[in-house]
PDB file of N, CA and C in Angstrom:
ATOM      1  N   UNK A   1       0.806  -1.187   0.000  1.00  0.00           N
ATOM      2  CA  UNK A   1       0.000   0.000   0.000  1.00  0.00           C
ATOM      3  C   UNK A   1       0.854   1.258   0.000  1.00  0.00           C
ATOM      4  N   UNK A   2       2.033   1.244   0.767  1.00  0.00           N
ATOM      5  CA  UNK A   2       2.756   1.990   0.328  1.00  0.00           C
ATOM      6  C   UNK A   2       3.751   2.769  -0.502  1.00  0.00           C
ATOM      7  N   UNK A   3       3.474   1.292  -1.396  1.00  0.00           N
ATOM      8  CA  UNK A   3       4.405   1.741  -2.701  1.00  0.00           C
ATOM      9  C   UNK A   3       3.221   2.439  -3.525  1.00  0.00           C
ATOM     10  N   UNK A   4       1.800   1.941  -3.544  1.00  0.00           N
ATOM     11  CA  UNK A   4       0.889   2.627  -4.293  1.00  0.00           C
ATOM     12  C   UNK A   4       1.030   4.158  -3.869  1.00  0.00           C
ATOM     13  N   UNK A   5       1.171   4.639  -2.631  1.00  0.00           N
ATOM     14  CA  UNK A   5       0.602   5.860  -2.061  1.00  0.00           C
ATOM     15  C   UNK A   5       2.061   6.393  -2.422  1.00  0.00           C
ATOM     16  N   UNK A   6       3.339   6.362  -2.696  1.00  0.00           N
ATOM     17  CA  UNK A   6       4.652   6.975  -3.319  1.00  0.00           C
ATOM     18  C   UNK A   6       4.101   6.872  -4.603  1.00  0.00           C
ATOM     19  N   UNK A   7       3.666   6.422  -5.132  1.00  0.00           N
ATOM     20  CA  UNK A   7       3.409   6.543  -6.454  1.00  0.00           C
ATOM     21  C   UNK A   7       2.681   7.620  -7.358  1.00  0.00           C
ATOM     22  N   UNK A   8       1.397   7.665  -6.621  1.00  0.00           N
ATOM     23  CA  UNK A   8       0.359   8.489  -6.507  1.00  0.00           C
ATOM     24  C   UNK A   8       1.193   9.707  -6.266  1.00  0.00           C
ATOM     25  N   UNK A   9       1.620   9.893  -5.098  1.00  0.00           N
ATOM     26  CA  UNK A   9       2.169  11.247  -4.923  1.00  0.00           C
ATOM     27  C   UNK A   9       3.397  11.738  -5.913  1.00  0.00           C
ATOM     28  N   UNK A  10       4.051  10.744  -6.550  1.00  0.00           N
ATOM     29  CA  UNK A  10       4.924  11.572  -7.160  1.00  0.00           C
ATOM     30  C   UNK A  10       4.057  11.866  -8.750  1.00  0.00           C
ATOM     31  N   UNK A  11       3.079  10.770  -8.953  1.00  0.00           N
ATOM     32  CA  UNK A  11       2.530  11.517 -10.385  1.00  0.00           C
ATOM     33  C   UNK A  11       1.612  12.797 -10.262  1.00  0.00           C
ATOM     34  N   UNK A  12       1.190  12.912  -8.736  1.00  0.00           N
ATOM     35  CA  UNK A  12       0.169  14.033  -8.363  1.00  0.00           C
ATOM     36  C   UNK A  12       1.354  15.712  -9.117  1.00  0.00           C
ATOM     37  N   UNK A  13       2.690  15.219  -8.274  1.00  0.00           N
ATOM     38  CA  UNK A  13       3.939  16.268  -8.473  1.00  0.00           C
ATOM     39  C   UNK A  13       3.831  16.438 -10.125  1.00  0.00           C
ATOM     40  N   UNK A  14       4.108  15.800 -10.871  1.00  0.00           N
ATOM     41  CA  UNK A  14       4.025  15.824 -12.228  1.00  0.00           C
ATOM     42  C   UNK A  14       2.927  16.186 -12.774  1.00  0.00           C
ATOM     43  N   UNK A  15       1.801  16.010 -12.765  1.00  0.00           N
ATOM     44  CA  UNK A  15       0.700  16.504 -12.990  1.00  0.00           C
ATOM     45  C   UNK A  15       0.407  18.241 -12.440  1.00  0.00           C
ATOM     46  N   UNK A  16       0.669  18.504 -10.900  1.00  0.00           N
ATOM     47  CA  UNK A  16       0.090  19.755 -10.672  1.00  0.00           C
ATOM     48  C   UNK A  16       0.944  20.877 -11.089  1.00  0.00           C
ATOM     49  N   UNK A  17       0.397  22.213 -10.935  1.00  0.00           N
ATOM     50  CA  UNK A  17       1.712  23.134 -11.867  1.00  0.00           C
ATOM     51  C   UNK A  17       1.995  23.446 -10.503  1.00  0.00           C
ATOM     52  N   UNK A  18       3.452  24.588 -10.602  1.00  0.00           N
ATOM     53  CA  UNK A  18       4.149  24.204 -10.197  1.00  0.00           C
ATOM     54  C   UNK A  18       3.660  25.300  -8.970  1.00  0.00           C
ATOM     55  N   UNK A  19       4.258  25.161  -7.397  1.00  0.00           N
ATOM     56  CA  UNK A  19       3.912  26.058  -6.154  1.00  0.00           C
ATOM     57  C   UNK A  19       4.182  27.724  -7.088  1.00  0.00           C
ATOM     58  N   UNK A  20       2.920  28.698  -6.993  1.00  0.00           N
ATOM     59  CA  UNK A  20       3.256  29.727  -6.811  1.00  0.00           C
ATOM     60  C   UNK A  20       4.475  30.139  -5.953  1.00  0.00           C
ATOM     61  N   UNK A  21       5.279  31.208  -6.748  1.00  0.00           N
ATOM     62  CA  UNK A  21       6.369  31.789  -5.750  1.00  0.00           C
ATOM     63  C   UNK A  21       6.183  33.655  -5.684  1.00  0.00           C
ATOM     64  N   UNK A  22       6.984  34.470  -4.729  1.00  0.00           N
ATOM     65  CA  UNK A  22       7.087  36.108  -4.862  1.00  0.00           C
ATOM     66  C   UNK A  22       7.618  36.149  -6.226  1.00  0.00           C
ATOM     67  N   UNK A  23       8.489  35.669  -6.769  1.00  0.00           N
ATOM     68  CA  UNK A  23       9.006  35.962  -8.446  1.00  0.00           C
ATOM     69  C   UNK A  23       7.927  35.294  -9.423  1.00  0.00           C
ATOM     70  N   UNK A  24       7.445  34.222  -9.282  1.00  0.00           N
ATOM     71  CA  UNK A  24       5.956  34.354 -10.116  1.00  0.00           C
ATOM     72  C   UNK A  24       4.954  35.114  -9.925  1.00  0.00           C
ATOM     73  N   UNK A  25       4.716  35.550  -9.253  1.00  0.00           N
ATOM     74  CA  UNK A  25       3.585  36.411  -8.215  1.00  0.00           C
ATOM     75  C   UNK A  25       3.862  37.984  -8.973  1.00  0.00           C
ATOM     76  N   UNK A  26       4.856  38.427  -8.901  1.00  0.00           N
ATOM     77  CA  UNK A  26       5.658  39.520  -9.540  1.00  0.00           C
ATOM     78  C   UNK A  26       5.318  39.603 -10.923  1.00  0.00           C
ATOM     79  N   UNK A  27       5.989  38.353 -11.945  1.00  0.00           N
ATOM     80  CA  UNK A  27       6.100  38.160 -12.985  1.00  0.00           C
ATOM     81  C   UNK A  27       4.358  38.573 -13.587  1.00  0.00           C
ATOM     82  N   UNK A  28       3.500  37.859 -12.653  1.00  0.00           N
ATOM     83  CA  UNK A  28       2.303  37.693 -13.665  1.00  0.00           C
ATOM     84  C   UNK A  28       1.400  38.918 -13.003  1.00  0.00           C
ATOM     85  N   UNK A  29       1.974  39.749 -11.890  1.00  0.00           N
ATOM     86  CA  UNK A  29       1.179  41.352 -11.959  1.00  0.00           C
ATOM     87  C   UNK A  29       2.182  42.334 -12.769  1.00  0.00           C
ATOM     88  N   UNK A  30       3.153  41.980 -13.234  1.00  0.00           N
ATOM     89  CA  UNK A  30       4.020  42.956 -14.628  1.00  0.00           C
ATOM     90  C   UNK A  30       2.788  42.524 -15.535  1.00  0.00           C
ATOM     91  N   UNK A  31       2.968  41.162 -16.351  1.00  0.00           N
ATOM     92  CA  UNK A  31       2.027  41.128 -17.063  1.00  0.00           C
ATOM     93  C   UNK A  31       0.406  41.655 -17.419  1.00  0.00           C
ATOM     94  N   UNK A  32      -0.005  41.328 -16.033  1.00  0.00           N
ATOM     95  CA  UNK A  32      -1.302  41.963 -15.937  1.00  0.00           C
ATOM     96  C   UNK A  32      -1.067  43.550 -16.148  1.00  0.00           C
ATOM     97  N   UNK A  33      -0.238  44.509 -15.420  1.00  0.00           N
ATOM     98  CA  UNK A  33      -0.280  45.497 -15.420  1.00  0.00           C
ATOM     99  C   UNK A  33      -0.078  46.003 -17.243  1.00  0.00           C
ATOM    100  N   UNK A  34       0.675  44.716 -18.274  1.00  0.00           N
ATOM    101  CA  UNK A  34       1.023  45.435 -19.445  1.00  0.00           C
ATOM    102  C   UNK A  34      -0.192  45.768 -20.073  1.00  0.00           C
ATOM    103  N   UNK A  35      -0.866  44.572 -19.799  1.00  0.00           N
ATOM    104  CA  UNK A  35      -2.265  43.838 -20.467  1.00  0.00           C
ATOM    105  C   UNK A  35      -3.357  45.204 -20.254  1.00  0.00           C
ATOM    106  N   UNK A  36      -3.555  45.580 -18.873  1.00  0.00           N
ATOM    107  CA  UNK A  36      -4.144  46.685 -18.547  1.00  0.00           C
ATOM    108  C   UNK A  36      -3.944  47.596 -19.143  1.00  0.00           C
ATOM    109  N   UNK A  37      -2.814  48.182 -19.379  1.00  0.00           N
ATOM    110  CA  UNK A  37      -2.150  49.833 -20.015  1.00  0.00           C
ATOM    111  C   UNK A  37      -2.701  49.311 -21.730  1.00  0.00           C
ATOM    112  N   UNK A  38      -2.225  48.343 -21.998  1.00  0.00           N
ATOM    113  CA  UNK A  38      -3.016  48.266 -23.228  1.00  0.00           C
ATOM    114  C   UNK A  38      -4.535  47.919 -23.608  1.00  0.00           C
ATOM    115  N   UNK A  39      -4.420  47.982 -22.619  1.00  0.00           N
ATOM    116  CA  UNK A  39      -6.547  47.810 -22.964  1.00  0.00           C
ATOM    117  C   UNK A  39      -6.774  48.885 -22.489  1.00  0.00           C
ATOM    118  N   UNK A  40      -6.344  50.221 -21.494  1.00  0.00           N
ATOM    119  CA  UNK A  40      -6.631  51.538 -21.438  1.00  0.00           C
ATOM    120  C   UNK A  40      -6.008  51.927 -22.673  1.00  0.00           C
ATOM    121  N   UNK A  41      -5.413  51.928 -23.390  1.00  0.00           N
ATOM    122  CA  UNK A  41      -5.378  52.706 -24.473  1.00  0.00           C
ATOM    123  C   UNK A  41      -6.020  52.018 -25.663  1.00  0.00           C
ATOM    124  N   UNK A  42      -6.451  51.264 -25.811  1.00  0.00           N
ATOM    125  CA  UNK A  42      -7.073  50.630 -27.278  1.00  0.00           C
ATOM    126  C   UNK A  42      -8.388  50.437 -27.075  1.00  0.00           C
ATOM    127  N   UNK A  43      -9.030  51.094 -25.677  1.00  0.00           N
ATOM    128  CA  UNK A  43     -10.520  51.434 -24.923  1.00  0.00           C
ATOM    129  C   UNK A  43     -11.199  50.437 -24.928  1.00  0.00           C
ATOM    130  N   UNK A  44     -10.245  49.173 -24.774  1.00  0.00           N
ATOM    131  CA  UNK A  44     -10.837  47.586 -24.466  1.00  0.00           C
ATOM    132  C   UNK A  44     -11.470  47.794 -23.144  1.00  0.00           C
ATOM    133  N   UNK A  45     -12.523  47.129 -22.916  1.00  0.00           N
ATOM    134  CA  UNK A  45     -12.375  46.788 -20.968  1.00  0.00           C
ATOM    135  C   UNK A  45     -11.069  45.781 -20.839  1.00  0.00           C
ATOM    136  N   UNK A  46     -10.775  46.557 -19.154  1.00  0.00           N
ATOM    137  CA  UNK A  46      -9.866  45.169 -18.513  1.00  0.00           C
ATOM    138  C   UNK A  46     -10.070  44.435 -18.547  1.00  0.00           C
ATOM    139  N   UNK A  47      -8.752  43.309 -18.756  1.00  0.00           N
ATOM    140  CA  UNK A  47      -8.539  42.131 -18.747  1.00  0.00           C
ATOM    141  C   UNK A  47      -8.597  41.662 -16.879  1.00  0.00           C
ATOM    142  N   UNK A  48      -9.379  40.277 -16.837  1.00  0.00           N
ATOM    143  CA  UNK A  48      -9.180  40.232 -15.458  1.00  0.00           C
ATOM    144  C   UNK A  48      -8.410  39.616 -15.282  1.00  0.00           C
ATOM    145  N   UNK A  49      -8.044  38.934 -13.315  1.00  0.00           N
ATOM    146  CA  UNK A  49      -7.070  38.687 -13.013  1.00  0.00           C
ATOM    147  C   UNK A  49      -7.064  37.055 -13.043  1.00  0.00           C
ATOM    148  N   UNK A  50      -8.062  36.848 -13.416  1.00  0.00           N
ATOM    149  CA  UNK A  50      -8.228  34.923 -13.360  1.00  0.00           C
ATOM    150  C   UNK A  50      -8.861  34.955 -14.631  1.00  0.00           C
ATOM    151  N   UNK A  51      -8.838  34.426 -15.889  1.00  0.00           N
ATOM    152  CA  UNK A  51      -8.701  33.823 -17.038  1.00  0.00           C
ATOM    153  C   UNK A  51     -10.031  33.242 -16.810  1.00  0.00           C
ATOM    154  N   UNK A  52     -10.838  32.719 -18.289  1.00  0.00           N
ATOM    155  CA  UNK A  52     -11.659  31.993 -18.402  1.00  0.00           C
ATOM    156  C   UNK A  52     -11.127  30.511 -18.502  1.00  0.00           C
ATOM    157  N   UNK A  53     -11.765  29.550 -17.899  1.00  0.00           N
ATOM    158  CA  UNK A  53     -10.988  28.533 -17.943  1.00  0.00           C
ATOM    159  C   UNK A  53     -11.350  27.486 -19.510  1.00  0.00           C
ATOM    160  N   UNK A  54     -10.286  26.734 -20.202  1.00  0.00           N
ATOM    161  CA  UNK A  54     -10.427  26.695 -21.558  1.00  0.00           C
ATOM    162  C   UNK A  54     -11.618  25.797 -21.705  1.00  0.00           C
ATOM    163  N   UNK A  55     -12.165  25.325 -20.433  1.00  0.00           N
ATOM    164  CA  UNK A  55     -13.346  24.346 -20.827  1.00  0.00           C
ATOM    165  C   UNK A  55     -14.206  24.377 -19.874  1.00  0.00           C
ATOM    166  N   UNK A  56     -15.323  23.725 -20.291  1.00  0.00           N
ATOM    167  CA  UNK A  56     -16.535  24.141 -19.219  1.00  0.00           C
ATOM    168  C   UNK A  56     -16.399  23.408 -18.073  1.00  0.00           C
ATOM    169  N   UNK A  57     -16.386  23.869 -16.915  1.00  0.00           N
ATOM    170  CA  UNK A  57     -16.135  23.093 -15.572  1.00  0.00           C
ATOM    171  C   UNK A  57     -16.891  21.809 -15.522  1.00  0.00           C
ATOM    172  N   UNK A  58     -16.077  20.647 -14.853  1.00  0.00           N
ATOM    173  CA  UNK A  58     -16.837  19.910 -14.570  1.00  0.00           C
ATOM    174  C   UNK A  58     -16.638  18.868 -15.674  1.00  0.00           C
ATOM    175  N   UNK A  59     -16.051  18.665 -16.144  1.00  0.00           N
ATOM    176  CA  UNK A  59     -15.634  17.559 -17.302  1.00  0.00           C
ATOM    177  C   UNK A  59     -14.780  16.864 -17.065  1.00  0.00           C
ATOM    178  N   UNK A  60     -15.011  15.658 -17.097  1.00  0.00           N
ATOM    179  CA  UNK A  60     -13.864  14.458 -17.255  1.00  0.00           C
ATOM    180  C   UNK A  60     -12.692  14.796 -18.069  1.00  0.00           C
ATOM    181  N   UNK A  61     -11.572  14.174 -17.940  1.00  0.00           N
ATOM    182  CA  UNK A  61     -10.231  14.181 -18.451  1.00  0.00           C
ATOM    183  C   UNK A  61     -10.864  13.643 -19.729  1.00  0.00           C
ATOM    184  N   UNK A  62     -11.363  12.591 -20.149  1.00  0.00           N
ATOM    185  CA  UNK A  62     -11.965  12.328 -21.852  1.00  0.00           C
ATOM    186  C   UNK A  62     -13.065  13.334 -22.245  1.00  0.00           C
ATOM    187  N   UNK A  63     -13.873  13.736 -21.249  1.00  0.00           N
ATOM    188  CA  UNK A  63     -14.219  14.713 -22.323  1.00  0.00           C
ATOM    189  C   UNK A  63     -14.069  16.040 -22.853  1.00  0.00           C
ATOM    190  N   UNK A  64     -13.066  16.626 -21.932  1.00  0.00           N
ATOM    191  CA  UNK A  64     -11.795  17.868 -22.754  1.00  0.00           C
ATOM    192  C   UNK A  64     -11.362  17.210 -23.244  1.00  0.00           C
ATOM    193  N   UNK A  65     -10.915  16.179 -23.846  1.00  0.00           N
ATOM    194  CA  UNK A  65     -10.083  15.609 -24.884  1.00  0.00           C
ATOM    195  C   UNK A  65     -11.129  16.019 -26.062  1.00  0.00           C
ATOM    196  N   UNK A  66     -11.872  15.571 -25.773  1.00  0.00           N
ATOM    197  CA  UNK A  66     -12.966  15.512 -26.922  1.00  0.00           C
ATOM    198  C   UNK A  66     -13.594  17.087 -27.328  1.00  0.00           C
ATOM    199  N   UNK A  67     -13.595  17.680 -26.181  1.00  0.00           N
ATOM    200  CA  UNK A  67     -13.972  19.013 -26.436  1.00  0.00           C
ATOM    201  C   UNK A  67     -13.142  20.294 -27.286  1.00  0.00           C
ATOM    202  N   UNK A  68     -11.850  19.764 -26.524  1.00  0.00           N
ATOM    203  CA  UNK A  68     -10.776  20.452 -27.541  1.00  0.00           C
ATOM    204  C   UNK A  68     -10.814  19.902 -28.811  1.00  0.00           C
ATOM    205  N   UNK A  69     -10.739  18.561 -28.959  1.00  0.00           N
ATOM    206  CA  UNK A  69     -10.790  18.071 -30.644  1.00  0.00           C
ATOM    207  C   UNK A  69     -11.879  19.032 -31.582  1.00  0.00           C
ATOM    208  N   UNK A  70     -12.896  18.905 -30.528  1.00  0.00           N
ATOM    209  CA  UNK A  70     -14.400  19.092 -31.396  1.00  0.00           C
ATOM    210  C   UNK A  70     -13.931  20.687 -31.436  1.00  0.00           C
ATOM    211  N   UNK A  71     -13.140  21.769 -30.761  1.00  0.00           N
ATOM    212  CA  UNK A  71     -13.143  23.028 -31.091  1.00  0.00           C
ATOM    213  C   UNK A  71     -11.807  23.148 -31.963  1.00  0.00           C
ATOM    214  N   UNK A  72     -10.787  22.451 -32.191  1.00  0.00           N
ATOM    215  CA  UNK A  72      -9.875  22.256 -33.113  1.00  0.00           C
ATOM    216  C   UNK A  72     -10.633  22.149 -34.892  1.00  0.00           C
ATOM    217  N   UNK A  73     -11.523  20.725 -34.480  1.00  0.00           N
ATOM    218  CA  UNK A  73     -12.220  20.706 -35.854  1.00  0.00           C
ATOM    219  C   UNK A  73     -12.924  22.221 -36.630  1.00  0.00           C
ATOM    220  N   UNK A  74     -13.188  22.312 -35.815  1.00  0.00           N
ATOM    221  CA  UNK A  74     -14.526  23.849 -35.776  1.00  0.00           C
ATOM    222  C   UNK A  74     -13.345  25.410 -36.401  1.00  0.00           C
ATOM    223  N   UNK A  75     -12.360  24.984 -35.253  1.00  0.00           N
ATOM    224  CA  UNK A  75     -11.331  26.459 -35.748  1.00  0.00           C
ATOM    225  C   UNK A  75     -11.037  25.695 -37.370  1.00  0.00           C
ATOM    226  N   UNK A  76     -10.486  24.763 -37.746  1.00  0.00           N
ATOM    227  CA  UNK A  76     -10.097  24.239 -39.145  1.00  0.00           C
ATOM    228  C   UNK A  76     -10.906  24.757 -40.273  1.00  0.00           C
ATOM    229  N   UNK A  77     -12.093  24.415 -39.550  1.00  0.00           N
ATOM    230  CA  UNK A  77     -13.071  24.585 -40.382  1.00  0.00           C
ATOM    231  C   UNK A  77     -13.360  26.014 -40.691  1.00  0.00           C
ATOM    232  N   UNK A  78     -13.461  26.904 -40.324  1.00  0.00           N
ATOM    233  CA  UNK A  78     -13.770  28.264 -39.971  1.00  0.00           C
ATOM    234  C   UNK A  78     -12.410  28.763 -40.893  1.00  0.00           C
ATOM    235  N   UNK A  79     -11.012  28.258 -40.654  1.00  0.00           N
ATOM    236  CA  UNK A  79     -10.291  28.962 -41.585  1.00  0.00           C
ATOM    237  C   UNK A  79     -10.086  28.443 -42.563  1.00  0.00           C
ATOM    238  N   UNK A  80     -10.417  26.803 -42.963  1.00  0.00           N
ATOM    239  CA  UNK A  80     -10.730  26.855 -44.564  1.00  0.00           C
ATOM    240  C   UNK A  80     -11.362  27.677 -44.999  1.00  0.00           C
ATOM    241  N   UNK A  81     -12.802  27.881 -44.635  1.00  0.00           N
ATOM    242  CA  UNK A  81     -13.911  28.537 -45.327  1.00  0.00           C
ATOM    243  C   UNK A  81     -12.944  30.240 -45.418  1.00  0.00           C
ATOM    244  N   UNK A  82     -12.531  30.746 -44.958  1.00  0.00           N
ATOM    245  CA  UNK A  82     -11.908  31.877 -45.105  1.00  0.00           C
ATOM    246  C   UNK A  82     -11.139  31.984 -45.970  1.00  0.00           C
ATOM    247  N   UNK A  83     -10.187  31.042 -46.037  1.00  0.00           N
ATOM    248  CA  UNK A  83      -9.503  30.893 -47.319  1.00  0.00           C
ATOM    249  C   UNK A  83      -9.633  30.715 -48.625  1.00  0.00           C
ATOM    250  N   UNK A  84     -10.743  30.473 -48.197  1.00  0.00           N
ATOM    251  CA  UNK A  84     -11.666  29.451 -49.826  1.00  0.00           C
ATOM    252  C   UNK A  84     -12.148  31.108 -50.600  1.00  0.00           C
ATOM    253  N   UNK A  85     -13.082  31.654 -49.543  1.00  0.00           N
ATOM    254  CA  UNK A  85     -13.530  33.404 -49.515  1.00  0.00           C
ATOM    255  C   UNK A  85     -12.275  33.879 -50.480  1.00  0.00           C
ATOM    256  N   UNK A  86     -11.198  33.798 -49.929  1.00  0.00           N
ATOM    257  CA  UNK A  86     -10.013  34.604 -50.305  1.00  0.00           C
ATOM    258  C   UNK A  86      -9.201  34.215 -51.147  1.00  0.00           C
ATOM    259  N   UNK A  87      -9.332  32.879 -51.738  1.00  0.00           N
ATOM    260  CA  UNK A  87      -8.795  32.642 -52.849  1.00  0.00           C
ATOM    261  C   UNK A  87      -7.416  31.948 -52.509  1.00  0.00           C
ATOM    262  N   UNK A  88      -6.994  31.488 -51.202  1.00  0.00           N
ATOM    263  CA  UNK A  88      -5.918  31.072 -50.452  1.00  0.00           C
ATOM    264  C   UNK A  88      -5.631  29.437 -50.747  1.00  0.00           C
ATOM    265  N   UNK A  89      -4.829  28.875 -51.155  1.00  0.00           N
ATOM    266  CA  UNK A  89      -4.756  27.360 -51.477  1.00  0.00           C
ATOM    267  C   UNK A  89      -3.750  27.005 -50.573  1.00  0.00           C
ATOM    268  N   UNK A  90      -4.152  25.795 -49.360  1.00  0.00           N
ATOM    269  CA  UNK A  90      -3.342  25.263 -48.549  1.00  0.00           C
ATOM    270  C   UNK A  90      -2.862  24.230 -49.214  1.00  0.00           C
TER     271      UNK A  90
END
């Protein structure tokens, strides 16, 4: 049982990102702050401080697999048809 429970914990390590630190913490209010100055000048609203997350909460590990595929297909699709408009040959 205890080799299961070392196990677990070191793929948990590999899997989670990594401990916030003061130099990440730093790093990503520079960023925010660039993000801001440029959305005050290009009269965007602010950007907030937590992101939309890329998939709808609450989904199994297979079905973001599937969800990203199915929005991969969809972006493909969307820029053939643009290209096609424009006379563009992939």
């Amino acid at each position: 049982m205890r080799s299961l429970d070392r196990r677990l914990r070191r793929l948990e390590v590999g899997l989670l990102p990594p401990p916030e630190t003061a130099e990440s913490r730093r790093i990503h209010e520079l960023v925010l702050d660039i993000r801001r100055r440029r959305a005050a000048r290009l009269g965007l609203p602010e950007p907030e401080d937590v992101p939309e997350p890329d998939f709808p909460p609450g989904l199994s590990l297979g079905e973001m697999i599937n969800y990203g595929r199915r929005r991969h297909r969809e972006a493909e699709a969307a820029r053939a048809s643009l290209d096609a408009e424009h006379g563009v040959r992939s």
